[in-house]
PDB file of N, CA and C in Angstrom:
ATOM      1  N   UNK A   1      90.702  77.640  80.704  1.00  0.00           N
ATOM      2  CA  UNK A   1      91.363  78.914  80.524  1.00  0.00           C
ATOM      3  C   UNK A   1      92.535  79.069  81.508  1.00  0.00           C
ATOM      4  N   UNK A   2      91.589  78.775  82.557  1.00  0.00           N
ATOM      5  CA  UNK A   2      93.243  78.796  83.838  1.00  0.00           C
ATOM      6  C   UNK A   2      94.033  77.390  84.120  1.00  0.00           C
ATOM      7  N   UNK A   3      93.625  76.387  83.658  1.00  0.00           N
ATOM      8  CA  UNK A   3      93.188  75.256  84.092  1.00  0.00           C
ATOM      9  C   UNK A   3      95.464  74.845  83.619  1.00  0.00           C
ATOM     10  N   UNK A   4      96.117  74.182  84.193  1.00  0.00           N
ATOM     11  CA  UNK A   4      97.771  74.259  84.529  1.00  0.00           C
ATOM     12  C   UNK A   4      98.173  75.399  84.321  1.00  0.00           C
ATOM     13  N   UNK A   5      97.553  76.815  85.118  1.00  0.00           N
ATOM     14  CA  UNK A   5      98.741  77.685  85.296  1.00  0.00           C
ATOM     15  C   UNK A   5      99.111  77.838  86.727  1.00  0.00           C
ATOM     16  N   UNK A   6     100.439  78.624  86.855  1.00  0.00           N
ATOM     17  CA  UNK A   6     100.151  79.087  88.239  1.00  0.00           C
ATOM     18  C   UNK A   6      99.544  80.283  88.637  1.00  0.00           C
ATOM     19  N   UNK A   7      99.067  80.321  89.470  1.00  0.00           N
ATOM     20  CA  UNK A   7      98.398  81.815  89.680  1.00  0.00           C
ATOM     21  C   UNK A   7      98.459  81.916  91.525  1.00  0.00           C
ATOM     22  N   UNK A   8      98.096  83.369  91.929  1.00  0.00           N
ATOM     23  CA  UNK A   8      97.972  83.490  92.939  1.00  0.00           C
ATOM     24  C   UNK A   8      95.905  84.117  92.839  1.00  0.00           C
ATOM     25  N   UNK A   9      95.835  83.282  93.867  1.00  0.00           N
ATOM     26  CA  UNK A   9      94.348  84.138  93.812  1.00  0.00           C
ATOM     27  C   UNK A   9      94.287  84.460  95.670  1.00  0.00           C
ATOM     28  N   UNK A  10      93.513  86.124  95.308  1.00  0.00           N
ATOM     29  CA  UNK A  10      93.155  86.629  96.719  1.00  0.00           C
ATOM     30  C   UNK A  10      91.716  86.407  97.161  1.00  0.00           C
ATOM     31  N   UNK A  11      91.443  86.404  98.034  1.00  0.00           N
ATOM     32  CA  UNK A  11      90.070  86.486  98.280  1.00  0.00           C
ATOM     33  C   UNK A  11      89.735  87.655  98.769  1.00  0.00           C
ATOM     34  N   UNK A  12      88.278  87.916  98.895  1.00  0.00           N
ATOM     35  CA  UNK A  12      86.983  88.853  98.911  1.00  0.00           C
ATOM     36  C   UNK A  12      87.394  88.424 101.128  1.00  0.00           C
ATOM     37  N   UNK A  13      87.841  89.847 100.977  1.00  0.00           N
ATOM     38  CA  UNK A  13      87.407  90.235 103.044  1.00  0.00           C
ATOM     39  C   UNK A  13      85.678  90.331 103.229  1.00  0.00           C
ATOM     40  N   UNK A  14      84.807  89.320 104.061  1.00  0.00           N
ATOM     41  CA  UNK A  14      83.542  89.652 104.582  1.00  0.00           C
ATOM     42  C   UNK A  14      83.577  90.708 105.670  1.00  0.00           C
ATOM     43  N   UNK A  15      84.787  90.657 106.379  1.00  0.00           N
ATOM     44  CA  UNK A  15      84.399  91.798 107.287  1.00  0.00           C
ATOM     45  C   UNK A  15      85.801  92.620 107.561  1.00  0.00           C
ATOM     46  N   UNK A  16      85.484  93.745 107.685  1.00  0.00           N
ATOM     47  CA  UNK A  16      86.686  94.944 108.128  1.00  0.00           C
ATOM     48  C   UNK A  16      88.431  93.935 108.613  1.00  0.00           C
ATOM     49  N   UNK A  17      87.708  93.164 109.983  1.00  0.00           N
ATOM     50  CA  UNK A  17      88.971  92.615 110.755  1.00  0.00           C
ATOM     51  C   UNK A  17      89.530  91.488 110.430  1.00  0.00           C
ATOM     52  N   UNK A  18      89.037  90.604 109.220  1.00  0.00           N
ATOM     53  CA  UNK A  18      89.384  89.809 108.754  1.00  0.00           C
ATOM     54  C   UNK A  18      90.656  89.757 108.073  1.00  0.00           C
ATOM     55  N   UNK A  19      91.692  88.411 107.999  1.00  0.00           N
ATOM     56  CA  UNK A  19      92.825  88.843 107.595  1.00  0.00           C
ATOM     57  C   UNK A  19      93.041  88.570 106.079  1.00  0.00           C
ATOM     58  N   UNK A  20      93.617  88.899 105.475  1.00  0.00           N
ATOM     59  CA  UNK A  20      93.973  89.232 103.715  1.00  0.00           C
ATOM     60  C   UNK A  20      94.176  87.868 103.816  1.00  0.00           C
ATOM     61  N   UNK A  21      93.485  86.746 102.877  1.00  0.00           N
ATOM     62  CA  UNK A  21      94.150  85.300 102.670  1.00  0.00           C
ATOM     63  C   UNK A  21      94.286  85.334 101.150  1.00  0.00           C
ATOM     64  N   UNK A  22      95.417  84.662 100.615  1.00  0.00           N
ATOM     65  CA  UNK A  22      95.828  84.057  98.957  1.00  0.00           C
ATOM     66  C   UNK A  22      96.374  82.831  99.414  1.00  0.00           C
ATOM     67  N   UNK A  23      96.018  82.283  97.735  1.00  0.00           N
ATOM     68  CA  UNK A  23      96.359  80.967  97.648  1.00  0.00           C
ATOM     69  C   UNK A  23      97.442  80.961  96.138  1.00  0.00           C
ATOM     70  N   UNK A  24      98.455  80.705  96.311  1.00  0.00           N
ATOM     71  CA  UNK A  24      99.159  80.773  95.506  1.00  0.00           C
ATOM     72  C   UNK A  24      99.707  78.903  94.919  1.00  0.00           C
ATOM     73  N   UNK A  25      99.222  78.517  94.036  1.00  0.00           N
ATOM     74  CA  UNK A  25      99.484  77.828  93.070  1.00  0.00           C
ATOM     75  C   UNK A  25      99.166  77.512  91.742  1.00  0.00           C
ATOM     76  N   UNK A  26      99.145  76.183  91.475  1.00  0.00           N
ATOM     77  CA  UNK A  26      98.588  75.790  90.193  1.00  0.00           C
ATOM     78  C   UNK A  26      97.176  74.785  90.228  1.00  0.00           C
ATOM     79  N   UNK A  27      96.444  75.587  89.074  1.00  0.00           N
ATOM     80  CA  UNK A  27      95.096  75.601  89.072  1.00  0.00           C
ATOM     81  C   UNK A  27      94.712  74.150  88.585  1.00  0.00           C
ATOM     82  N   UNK A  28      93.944  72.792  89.033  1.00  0.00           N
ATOM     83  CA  UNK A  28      93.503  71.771  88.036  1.00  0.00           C
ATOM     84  C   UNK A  28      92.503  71.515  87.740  1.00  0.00           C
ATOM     85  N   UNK A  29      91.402  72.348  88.109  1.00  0.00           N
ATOM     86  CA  UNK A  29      90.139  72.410  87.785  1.00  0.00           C
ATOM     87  C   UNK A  29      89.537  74.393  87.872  1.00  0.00           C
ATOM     88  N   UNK A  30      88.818  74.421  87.314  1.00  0.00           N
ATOM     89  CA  UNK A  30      87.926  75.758  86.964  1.00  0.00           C
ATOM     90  C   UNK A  30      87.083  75.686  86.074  1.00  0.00           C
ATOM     91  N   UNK A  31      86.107  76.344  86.727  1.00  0.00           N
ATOM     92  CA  UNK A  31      84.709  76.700  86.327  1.00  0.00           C
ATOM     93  C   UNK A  31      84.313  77.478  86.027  1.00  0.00           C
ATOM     94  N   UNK A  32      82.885  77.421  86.862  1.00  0.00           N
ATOM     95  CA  UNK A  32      81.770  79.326  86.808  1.00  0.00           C
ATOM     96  C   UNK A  32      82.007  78.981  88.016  1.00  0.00           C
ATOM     97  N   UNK A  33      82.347  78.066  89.205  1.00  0.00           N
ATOM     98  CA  UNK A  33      81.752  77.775  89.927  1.00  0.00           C
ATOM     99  C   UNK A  33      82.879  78.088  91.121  1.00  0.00           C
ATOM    100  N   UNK A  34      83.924  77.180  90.450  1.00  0.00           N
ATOM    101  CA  UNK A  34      85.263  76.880  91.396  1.00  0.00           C
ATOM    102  C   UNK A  34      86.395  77.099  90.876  1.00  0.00           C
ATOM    103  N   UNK A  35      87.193  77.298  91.997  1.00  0.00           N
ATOM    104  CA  UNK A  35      88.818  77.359  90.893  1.00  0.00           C
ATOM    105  C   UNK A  35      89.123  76.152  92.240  1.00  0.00           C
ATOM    106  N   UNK A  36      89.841  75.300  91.741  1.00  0.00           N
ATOM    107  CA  UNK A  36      90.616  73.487  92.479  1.00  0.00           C
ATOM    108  C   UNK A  36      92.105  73.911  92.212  1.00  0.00           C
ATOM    109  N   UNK A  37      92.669  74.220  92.925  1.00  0.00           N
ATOM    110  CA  UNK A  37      94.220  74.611  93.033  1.00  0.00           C
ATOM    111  C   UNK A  37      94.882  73.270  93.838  1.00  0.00           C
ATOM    112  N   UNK A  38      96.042  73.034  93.103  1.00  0.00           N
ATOM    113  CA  UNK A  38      97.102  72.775  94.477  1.00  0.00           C
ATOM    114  C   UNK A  38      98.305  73.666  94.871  1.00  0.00           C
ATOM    115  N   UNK A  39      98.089  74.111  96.428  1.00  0.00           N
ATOM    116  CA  UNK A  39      99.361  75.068  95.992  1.00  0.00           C
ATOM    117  C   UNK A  39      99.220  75.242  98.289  1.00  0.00           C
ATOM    118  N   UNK A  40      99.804  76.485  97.931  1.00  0.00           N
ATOM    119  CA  UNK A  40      99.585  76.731  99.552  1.00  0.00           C
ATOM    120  C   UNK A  40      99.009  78.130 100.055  1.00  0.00           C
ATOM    121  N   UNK A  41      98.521  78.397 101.136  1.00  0.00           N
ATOM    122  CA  UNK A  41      97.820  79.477 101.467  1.00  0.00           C
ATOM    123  C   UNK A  41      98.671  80.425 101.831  1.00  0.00           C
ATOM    124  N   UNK A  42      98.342  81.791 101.649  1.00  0.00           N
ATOM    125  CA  UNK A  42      99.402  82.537 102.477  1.00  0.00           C
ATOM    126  C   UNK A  42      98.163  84.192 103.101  1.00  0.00           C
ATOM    127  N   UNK A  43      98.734  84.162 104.176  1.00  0.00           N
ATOM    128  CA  UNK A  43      97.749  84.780 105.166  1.00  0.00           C
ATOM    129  C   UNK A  43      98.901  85.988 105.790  1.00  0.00           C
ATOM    130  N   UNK A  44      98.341  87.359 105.831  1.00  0.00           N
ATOM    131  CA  UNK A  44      99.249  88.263 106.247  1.00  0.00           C
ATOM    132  C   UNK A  44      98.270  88.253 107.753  1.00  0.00           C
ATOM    133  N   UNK A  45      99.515  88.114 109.018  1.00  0.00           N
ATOM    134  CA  UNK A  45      99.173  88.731 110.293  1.00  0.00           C
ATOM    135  C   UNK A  45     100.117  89.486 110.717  1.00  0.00           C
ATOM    136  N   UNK A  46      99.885  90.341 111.559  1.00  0.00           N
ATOM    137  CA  UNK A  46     100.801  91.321 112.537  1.00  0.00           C
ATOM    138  C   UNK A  46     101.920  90.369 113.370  1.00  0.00           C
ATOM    139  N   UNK A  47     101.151  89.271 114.115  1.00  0.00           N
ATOM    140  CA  UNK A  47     101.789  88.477 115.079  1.00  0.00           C
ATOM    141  C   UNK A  47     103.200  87.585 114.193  1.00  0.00           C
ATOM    142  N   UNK A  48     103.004  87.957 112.666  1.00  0.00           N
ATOM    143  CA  UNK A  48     104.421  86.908 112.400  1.00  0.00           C
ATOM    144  C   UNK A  48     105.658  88.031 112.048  1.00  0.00           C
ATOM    145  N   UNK A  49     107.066  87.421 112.491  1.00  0.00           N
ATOM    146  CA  UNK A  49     107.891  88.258 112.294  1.00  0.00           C
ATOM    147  C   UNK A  49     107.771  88.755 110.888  1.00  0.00           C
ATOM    148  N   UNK A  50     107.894  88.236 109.963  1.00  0.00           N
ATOM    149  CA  UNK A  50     107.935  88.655 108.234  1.00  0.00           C
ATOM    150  C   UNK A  50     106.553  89.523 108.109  1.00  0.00           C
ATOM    151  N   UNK A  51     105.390  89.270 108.860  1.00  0.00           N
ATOM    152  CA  UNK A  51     104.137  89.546 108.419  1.00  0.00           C
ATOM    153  C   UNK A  51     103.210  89.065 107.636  1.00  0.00           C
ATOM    154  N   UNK A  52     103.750  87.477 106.929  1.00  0.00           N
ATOM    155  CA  UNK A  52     102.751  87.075 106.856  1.00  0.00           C
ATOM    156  C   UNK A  52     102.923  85.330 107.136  1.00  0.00           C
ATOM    157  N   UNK A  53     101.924  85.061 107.045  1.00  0.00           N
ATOM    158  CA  UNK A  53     101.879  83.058 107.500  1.00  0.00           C
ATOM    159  C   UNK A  53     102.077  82.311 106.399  1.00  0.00           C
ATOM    160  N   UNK A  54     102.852  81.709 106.054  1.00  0.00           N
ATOM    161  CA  UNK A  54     102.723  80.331 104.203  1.00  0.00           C
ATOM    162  C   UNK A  54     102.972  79.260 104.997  1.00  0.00           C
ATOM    163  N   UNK A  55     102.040  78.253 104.348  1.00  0.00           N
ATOM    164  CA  UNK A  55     101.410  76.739 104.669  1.00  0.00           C
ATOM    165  C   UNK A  55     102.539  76.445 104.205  1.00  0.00           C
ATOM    166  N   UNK A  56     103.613  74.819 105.620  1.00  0.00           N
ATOM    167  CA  UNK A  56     104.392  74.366 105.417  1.00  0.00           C
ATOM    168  C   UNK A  56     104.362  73.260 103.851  1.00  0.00           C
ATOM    169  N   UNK A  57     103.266  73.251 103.905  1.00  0.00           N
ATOM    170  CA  UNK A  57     103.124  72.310 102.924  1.00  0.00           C
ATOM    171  C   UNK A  57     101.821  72.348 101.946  1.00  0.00           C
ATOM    172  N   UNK A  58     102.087  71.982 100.392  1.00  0.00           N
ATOM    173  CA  UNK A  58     101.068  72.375  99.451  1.00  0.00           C
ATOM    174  C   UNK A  58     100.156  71.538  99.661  1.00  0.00           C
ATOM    175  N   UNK A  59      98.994  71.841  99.809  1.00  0.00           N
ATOM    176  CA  UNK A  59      97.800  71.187  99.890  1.00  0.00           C
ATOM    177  C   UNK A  59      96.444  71.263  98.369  1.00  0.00           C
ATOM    178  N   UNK A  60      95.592  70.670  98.762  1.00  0.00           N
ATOM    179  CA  UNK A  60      94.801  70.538  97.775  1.00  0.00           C
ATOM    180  C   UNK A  60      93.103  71.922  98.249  1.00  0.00           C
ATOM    181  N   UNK A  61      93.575  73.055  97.040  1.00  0.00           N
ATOM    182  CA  UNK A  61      92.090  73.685  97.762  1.00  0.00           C
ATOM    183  C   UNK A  61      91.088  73.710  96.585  1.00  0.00           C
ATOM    184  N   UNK A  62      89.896  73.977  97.151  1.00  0.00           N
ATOM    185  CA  UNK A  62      88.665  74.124  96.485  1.00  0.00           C
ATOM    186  C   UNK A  62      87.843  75.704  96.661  1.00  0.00           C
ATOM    187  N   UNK A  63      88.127  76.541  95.863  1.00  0.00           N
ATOM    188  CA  UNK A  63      87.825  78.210  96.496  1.00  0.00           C
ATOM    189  C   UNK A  63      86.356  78.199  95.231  1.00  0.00           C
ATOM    190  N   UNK A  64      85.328  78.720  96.318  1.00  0.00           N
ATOM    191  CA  UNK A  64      84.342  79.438  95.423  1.00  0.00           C
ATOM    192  C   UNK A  64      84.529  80.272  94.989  1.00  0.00           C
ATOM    193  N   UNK A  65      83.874  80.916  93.566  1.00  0.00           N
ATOM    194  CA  UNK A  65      84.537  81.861  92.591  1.00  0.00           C
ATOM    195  C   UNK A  65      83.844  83.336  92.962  1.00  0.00           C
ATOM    196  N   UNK A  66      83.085  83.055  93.990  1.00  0.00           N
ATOM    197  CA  UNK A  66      81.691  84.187  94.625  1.00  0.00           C
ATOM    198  C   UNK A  66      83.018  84.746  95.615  1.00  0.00           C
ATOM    199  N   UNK A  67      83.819  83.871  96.134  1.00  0.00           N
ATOM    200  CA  UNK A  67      85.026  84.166  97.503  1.00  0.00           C
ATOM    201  C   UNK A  67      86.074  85.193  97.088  1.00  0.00           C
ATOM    202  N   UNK A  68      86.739  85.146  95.294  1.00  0.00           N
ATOM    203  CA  UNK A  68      87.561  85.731  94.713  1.00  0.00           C
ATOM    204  C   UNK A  68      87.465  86.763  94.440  1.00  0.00           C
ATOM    205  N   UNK A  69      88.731  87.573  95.282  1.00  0.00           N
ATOM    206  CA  UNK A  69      88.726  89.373  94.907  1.00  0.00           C
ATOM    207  C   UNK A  69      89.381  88.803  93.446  1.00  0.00           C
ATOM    208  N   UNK A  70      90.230  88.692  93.235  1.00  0.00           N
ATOM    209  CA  UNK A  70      91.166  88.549  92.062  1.00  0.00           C
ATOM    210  C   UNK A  70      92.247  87.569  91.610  1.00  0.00           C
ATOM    211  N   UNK A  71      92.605  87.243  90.892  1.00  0.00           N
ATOM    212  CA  UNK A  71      93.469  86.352  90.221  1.00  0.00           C
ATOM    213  C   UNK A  71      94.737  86.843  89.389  1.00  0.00           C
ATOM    214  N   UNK A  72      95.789  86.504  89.845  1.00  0.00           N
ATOM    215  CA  UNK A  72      97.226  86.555  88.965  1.00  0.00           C
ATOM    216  C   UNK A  72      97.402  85.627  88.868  1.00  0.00           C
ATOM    217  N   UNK A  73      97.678  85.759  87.033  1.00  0.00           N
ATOM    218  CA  UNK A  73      98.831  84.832  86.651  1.00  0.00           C
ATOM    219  C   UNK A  73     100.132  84.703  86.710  1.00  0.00           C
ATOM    220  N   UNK A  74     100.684  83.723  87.197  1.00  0.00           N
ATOM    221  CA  UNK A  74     102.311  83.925  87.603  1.00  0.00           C
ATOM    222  C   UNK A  74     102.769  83.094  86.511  1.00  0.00           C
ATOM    223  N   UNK A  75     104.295  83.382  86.386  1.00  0.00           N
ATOM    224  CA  UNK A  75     105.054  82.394  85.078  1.00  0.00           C
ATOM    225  C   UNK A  75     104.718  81.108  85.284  1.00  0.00           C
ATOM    226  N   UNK A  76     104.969  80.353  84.678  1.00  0.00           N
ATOM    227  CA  UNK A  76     104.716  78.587  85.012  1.00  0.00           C
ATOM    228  C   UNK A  76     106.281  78.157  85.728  1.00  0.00           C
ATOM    229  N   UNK A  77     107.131  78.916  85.543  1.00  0.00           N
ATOM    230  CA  UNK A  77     108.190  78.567  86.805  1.00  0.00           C
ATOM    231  C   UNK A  77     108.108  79.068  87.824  1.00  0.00           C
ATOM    232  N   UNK A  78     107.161  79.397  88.528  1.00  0.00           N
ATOM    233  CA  UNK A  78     107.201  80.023  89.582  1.00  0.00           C
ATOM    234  C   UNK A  78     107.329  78.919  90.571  1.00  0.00           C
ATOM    235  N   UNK A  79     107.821  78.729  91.948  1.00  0.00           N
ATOM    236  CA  UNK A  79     108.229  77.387  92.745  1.00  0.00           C
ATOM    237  C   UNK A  79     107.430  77.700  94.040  1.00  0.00           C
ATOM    238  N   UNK A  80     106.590  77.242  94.226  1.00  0.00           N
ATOM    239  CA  UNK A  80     105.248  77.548  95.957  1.00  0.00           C
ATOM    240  C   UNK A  80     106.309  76.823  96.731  1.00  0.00           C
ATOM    241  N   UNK A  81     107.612  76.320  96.349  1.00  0.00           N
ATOM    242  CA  UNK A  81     108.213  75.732  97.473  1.00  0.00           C
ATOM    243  C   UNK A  81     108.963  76.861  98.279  1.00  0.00           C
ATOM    244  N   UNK A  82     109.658  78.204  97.187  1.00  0.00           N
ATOM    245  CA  UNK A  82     110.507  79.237  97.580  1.00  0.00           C
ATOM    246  C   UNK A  82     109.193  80.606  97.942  1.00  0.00           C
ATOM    247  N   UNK A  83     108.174  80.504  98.423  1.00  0.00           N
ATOM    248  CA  UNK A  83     107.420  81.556  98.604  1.00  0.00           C
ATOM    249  C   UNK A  83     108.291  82.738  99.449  1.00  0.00           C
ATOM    250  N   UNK A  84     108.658  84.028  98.359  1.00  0.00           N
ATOM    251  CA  UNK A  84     108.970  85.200  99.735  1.00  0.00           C
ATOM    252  C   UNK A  84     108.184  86.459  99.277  1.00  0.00           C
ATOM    253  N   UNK A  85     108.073  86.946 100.349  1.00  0.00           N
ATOM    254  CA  UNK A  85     107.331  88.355 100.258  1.00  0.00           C
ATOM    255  C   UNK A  85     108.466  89.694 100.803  1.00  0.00           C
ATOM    256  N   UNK A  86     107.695  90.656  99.698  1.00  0.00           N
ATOM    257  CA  UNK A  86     108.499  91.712 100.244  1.00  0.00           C
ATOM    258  C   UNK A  86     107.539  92.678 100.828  1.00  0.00           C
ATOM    259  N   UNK A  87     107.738  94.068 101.479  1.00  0.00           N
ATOM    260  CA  UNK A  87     106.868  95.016 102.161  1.00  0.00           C
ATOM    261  C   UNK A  87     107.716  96.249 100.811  1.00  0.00           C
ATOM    262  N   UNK A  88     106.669  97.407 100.542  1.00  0.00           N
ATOM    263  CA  UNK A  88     106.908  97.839  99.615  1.00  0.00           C
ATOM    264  C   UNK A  88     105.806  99.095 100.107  1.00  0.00           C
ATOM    265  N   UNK A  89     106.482 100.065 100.898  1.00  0.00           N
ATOM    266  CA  UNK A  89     105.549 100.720 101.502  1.00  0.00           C
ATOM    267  C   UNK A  89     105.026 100.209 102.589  1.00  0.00           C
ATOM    268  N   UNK A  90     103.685 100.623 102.591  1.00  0.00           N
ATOM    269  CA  UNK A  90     102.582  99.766 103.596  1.00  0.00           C
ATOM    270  C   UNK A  90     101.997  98.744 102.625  1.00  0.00           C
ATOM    271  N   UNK A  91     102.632  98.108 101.553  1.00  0.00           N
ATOM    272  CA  UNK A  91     101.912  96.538 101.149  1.00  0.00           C
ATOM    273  C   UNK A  91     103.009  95.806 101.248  1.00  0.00           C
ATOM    274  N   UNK A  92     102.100  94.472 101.399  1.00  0.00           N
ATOM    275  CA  UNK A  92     103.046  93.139 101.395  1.00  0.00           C
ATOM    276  C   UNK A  92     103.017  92.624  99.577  1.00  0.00           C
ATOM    277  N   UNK A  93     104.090  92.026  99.162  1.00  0.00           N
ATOM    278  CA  UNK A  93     103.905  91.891  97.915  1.00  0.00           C
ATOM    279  C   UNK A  93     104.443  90.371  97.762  1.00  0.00           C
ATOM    280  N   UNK A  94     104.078  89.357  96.875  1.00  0.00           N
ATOM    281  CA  UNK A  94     104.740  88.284  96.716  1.00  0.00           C
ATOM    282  C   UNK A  94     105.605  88.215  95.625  1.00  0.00           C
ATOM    283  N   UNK A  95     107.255  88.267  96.084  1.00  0.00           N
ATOM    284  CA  UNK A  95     107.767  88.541  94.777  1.00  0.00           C
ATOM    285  C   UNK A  95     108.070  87.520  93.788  1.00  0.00           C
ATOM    286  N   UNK A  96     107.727  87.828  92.696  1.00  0.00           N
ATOM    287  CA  UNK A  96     107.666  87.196  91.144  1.00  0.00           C
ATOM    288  C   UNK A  96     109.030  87.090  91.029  1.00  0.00           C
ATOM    289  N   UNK A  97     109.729  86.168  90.292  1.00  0.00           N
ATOM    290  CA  UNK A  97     111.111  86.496  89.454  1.00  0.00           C
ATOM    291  C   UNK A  97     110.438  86.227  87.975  1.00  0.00           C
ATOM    292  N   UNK A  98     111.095  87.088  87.390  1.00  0.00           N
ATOM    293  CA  UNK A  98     110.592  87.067  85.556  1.00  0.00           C
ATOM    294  C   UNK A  98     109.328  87.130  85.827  1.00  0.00           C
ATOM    295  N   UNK A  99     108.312  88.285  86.685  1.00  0.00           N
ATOM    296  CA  UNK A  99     107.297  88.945  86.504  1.00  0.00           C
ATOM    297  C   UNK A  99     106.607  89.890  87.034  1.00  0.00           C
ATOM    298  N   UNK A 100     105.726  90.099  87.301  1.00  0.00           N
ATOM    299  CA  UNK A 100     105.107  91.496  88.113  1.00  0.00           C
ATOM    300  C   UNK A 100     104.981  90.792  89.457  1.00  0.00           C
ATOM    301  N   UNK A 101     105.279  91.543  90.104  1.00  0.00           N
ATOM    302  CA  UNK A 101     105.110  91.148  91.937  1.00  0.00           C
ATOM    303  C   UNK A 101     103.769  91.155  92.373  1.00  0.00           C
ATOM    304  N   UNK A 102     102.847  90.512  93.084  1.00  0.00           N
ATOM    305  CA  UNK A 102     101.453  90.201  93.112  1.00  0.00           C
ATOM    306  C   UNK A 102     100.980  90.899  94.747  1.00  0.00           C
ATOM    307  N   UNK A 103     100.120  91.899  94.591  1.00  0.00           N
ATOM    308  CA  UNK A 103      99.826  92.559  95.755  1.00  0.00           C
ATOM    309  C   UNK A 103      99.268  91.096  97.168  1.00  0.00           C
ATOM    310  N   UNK A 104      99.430  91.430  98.562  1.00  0.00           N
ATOM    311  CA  UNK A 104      99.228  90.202  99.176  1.00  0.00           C
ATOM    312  C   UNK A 104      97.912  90.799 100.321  1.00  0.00           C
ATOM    313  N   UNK A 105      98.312  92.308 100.449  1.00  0.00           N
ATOM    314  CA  UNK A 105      97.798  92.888 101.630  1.00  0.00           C
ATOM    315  C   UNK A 105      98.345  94.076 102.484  1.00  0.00           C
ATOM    316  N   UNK A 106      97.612  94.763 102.998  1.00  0.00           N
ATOM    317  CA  UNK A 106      98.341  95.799 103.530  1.00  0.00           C
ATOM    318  C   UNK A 106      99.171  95.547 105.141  1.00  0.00           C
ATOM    319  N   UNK A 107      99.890  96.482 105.589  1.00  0.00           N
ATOM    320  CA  UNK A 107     100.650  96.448 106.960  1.00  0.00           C
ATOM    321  C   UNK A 107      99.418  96.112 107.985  1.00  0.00           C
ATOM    322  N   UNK A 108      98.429  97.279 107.713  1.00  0.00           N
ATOM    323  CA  UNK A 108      97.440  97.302 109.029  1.00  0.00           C
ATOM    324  C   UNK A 108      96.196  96.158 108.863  1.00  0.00           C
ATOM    325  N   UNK A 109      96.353  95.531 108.104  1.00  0.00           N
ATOM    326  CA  UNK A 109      95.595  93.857 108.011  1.00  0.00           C
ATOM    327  C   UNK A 109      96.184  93.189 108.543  1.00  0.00           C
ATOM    328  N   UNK A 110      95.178  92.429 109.141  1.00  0.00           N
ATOM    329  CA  UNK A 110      95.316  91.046 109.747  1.00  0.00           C
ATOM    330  C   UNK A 110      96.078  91.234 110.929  1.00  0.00           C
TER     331      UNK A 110
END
């Protein structure tokens, strides 16, 4: 079903102080179990000038599906090489071109 799109998926916070993490790429395996992405992580902290952290480089992840707040689908041109975020209020947003902008996390996270 998801299996070559791109998507951004967020994960499920276990605790209050924990910081907002997504993984934004393309999916090559999914389950009940797992979603197998390659793509890169992106983590909102206070300590970065922009506000949030993206992995210099795309890596290979394996996310349990028990871990996932939610899943967007992004266009299939979307490029994990040009990742930018905008602030839009008090949220961070990852902006889409040719689609809906994908919530990332709020100001006072992370």
């Amino acid at each position: 079903m998801l299996k070559d799109r791109m998507v951004r998926v967020r994960l499920r916070k276990s605790f209050r102080e924990q910081r907002p993490i997504s993984y934004v790429g393309k999916v090559t395996a999914f389950n009940d179990f797992w979603v197998v992405m390659a793509g890169k992580m992106v983590m909102v902290c206070r300590n970065q000038s922009k506000g949030v952290q993206v992995d210099a480089k795309p890596a290979n992840y394996v996310i349990p599906r028990d871990a996932v707040e939610s899943i967007c689908v992004l266009p299939d041109t979307f490029d994990i090489n040009e990742i930018e975020v905008t602030t839009e209020g008090q949220q961070f947003k990852l902006i889409v071109k040719n689609g809906t902008d994908c919530f990332l996390g709020e100001l006072g996270e992370g």
